[in-house]
C-alpha atoms as a PDB file:
ATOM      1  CA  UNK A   1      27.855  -8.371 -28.957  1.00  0.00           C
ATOM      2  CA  UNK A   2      25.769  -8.515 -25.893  1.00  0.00           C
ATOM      3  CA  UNK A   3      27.710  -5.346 -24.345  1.00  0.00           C
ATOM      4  CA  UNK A   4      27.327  -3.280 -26.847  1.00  0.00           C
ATOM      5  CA  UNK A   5      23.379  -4.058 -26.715  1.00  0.00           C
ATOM      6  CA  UNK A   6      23.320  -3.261 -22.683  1.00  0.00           C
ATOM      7  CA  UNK A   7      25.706  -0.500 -23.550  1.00  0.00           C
ATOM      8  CA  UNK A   8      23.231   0.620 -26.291  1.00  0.00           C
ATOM      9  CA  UNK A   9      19.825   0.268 -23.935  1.00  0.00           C
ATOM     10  CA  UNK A  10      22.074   2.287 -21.295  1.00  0.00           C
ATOM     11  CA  UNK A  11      22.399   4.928 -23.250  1.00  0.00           C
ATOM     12  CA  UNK A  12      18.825   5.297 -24.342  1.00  0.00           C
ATOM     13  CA  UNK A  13      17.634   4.907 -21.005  1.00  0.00           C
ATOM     14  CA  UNK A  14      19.987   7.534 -19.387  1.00  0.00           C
ATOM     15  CA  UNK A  15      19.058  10.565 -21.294  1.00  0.00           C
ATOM     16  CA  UNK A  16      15.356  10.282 -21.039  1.00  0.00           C
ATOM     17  CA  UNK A  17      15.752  10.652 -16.756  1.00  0.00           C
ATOM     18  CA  UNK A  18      18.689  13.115 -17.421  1.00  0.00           C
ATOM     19  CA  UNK A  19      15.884  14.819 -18.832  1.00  0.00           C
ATOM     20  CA  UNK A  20      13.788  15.630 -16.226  1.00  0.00           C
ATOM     21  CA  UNK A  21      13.585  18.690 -14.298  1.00  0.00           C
ATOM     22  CA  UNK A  22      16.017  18.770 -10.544  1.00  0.00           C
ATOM     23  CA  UNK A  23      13.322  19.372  -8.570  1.00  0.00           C
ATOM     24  CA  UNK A  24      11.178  17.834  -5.449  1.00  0.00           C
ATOM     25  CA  UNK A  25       7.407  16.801  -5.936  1.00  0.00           C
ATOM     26  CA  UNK A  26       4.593  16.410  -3.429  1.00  0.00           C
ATOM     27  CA  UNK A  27       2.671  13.117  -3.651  1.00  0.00           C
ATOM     28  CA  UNK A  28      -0.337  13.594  -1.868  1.00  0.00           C
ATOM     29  CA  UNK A  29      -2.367  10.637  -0.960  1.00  0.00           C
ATOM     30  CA  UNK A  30      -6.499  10.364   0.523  1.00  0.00           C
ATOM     31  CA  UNK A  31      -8.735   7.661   0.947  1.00  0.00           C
ATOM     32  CA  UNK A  32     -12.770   9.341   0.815  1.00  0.00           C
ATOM     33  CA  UNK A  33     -16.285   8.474   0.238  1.00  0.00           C
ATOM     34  CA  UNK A  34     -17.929   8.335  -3.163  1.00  0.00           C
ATOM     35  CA  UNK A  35     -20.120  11.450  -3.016  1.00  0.00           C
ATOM     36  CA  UNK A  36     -23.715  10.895  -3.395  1.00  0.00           C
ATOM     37  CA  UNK A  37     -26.995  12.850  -3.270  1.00  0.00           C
ATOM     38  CA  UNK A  38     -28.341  11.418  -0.631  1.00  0.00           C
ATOM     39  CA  UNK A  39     -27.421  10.791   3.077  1.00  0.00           C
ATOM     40  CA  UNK A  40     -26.633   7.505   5.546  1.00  0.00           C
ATOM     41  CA  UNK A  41     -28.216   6.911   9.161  1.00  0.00           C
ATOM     42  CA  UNK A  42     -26.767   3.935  10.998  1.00  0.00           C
ATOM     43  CA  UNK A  43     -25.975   2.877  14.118  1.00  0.00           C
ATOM     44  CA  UNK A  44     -22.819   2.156  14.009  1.00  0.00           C
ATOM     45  CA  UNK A  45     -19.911   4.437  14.011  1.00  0.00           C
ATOM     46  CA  UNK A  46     -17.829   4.780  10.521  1.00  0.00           C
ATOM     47  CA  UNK A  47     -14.834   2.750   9.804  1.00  0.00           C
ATOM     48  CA  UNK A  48     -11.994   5.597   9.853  1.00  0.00           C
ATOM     49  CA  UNK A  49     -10.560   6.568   6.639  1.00  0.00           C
ATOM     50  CA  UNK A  50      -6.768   6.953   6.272  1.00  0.00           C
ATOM     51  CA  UNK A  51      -5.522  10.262   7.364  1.00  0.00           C
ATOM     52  CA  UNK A  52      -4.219  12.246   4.503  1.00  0.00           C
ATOM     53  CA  UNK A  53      -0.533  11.595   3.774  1.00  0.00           C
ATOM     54  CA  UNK A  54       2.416  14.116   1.890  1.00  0.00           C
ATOM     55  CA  UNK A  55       5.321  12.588   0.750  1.00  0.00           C
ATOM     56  CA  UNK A  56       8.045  15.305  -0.520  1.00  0.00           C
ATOM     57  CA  UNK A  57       9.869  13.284  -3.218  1.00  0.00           C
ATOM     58  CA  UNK A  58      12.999  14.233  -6.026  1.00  0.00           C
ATOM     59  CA  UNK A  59      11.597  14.227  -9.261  1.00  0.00           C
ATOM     60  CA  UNK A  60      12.089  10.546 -10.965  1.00  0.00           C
ATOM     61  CA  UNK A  61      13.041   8.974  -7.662  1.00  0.00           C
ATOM     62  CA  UNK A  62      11.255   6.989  -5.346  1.00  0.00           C
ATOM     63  CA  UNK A  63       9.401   7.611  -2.010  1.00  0.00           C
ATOM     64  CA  UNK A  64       7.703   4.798   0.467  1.00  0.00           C
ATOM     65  CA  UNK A  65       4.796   5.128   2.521  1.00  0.00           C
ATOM     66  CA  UNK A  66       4.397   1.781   5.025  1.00  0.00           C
ATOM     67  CA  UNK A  67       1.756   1.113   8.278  1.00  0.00           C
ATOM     68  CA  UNK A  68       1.606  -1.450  10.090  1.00  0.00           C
ATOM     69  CA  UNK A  69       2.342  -4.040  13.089  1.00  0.00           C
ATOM     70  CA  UNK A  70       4.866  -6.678  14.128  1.00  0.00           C
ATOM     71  CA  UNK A  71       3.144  -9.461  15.901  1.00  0.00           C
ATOM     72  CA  UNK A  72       5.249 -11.499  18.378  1.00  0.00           C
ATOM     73  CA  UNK A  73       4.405 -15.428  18.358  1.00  0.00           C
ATOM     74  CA  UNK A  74       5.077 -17.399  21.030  1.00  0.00           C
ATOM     75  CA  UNK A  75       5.901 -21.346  20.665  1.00  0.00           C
ATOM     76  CA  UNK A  76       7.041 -24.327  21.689  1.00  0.00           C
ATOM     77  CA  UNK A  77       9.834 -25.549  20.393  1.00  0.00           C
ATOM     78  CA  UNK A  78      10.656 -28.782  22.321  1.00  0.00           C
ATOM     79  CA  UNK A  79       9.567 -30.842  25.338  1.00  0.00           C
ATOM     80  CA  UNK A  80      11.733 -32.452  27.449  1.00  0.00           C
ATOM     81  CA  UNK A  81      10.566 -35.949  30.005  1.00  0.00           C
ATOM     82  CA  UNK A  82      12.030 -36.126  33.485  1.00  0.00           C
ATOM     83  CA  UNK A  83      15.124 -38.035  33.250  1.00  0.00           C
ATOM     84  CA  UNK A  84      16.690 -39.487  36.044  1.00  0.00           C
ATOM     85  CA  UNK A  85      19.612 -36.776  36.548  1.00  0.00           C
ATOM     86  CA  UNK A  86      17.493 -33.962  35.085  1.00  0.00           C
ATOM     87  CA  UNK A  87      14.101 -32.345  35.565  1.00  0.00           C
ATOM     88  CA  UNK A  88      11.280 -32.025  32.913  1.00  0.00           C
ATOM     89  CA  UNK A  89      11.646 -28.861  30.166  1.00  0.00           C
ATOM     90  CA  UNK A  90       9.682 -26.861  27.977  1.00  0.00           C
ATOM     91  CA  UNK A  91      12.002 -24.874  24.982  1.00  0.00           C
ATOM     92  CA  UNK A  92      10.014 -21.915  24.236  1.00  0.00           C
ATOM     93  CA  UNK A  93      10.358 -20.090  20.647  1.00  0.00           C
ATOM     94  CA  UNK A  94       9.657 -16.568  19.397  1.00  0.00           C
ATOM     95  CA  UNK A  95       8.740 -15.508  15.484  1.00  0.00           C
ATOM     96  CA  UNK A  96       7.617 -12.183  14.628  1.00  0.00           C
ATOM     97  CA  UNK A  97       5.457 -12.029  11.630  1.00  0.00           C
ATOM     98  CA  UNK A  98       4.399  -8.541   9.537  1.00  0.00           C
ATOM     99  CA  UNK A  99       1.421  -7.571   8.898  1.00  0.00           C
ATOM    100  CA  UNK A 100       0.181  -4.376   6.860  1.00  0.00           C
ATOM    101  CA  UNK A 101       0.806  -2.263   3.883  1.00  0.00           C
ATOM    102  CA  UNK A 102       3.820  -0.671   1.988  1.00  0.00           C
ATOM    103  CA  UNK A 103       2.662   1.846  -0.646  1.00  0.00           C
ATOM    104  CA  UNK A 104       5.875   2.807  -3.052  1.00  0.00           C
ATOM    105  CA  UNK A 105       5.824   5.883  -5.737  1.00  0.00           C
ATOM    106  CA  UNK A 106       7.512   7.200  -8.523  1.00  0.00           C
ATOM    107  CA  UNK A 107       6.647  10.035 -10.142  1.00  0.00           C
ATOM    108  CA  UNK A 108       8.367  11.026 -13.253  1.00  0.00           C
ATOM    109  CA  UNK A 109       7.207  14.572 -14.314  1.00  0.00           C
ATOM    110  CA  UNK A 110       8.624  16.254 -17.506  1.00  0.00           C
ATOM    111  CA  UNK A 111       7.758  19.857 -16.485  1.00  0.00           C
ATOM    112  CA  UNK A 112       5.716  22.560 -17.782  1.00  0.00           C
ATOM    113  CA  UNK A 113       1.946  21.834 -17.940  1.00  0.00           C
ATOM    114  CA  UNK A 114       2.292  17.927 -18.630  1.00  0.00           C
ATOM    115  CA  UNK A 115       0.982  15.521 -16.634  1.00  0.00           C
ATOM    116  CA  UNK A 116       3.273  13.304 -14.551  1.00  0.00           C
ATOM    117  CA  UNK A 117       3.490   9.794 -14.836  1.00  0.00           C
ATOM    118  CA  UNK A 118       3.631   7.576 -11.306  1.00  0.00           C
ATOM    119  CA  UNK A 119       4.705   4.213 -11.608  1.00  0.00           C
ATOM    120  CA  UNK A 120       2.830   3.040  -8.023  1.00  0.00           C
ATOM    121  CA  UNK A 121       3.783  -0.276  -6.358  1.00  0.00           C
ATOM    122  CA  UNK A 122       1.701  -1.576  -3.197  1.00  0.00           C
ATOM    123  CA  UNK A 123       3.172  -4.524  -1.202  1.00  0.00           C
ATOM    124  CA  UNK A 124       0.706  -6.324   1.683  1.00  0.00           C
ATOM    125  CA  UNK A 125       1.412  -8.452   4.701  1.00  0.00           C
ATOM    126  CA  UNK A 126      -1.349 -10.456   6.404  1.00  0.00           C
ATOM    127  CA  UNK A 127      -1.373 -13.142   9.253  1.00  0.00           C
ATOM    128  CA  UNK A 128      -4.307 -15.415   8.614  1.00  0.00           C
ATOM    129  CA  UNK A 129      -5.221 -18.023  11.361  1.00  0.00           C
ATOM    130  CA  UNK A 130      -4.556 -22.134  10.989  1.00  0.00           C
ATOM    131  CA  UNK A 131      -6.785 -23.662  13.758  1.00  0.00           C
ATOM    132  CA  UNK A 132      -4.502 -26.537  14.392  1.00  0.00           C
ATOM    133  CA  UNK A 133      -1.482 -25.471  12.892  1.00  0.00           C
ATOM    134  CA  UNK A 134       1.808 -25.029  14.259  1.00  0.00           C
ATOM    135  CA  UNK A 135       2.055 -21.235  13.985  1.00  0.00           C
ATOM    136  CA  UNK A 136      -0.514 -18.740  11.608  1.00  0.00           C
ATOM    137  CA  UNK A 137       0.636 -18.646   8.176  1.00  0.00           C
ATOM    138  CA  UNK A 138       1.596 -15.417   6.368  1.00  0.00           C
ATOM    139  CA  UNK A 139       0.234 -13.951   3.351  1.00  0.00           C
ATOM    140  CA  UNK A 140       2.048 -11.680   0.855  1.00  0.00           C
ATOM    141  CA  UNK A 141       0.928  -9.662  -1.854  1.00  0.00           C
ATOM    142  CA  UNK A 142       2.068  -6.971  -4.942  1.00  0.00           C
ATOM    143  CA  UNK A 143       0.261  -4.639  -7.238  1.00  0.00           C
ATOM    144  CA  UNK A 144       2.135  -2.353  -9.654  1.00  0.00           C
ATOM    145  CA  UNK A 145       0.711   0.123 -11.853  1.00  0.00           C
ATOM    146  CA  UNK A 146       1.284   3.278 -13.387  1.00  0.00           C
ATOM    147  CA  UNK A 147      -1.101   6.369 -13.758  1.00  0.00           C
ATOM    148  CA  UNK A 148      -0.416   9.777 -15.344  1.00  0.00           C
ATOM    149  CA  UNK A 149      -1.956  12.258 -13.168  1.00  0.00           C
ATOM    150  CA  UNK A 150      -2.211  16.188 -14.333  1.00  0.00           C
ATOM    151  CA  UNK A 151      -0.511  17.944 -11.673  1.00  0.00           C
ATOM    152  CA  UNK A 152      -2.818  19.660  -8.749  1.00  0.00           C
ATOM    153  CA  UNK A 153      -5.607  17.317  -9.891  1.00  0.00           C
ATOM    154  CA  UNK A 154      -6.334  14.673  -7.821  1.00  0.00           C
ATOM    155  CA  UNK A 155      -6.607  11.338  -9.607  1.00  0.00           C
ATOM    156  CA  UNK A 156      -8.488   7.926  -8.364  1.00  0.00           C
ATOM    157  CA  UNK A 157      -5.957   4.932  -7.982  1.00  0.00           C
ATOM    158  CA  UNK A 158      -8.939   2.324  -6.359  1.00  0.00           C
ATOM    159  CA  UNK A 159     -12.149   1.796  -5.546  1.00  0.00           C
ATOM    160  CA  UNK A 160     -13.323  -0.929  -2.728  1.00  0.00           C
ATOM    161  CA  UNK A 161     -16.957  -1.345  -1.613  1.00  0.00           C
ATOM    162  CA  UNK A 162     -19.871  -1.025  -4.167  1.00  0.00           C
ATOM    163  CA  UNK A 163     -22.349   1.622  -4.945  1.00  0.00           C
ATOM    164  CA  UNK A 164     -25.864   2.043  -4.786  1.00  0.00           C
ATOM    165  CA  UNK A 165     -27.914   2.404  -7.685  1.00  0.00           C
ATOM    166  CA  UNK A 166     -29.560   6.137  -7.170  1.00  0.00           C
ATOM    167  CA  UNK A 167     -32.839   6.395  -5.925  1.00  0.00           C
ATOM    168  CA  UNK A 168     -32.540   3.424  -4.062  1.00  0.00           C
ATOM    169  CA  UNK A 169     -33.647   3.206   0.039  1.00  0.00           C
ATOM    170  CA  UNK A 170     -31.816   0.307   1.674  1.00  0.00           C
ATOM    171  CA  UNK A 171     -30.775  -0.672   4.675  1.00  0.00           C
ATOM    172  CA  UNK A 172     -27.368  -1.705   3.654  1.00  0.00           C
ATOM    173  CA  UNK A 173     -26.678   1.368   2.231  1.00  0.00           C
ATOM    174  CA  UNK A 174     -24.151   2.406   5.221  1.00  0.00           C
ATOM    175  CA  UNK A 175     -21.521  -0.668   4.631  1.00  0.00           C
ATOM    176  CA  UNK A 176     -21.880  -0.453   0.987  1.00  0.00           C
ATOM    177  CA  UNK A 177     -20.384   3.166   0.694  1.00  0.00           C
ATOM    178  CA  UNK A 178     -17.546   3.085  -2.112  1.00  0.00           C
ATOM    179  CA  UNK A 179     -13.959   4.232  -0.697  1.00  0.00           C
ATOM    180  CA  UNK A 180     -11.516   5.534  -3.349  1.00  0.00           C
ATOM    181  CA  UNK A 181      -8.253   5.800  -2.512  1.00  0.00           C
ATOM    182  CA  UNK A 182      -7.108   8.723  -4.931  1.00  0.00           C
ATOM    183  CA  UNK A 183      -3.392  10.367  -5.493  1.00  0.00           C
ATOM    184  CA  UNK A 184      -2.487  14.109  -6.582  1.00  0.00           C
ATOM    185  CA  UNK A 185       0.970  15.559  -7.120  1.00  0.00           C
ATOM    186  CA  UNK A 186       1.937  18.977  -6.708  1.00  0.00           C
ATOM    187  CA  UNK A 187       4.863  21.062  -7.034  1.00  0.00           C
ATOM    188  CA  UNK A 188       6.187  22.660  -3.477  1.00  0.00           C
END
């Protein structure tokens, strides 16, 4: 019984991505500045923002965008005493641990004037300091999600940072400038 039901769901499932149209997309992805009315004096210079990025992907597949850095750590292992027929050791040890971000999409557009659907995945790597540990620990994280985004439009995925309320003169004003990190797919 339970093969037929797979064989069933199978079947279901296959025609729908059958369906779409052979063709590549462009994912398109920017991190800007909430627009505002007003302007920002500071004396510090602006965090960068990412550098626009194009990913040329086959309709319904699955393209992957990653930055980031290896970071070699350097322990020790074991310590040897003198002995009487040998000499005193240190055994050294190496560990590279990952840190950054992998940003996976997937969009699924069913042609002519309909938006596409992008099923979006974003995987993190941190390495986060233990005073008094052994070796820093590392921190992993995952958000899925899925937007529909009209094609040529470009749509807002996430926000960090907060806004200010208009009208308002603060000081503060330069770090609290909202970032949106924002996605658009186009046709080549």
């Amino acid at each position: 019984m339970r093969p037929t039901l797979l064989f069933l769901l199978a079947f279901l499932v296959l025609p729908a991505a059958a369906q779409l149209p052979a063709r590549d997309l462009v994912v398109e992805l920017r991190q800007i500045e909430e627009g505002s009315a007003g302007y920002v004096v500071g004396t510090r210079p602006q965090a960068p923002l990412m550098a626009p990025q194009q990913l040329q992907v086959r309709n319904g597949s699955q393209a992957r965008l990653s930055w980031g850095q290896a970071i070699p750590m350097q322990w020790v292992q074991s310590v040897n005493a003198a002995g009487p027929m040998t000499g005193a050791g240190v055994k050294q040890g190496l560990t590279w641990l990952q840190a950054g971000q992998t940003f996976i999409v997937r969009p699924r557009w069913p042609g002519g004037k309909q938006a596409a659907s992008v099923d979006i995945e974003v995987q993190t790597a941190s390495v986060e300091n233990r005073p008094g540990a052994d070796l820093p620990t590392q921190q992993r994280g995952e958000v899925v999600t899925t937007v529909q985004a009209p094609l040529g439009q470009w749509v807002t995925v996430a926000r960090s940072g907060s806004s200010t309320p208009p009208g308002t003169y603060s000081s503060d004003a330069a770090t609290q400038r909202r970032r949106l990190l924002q996605l658009r797919v186009t046709t080549p």
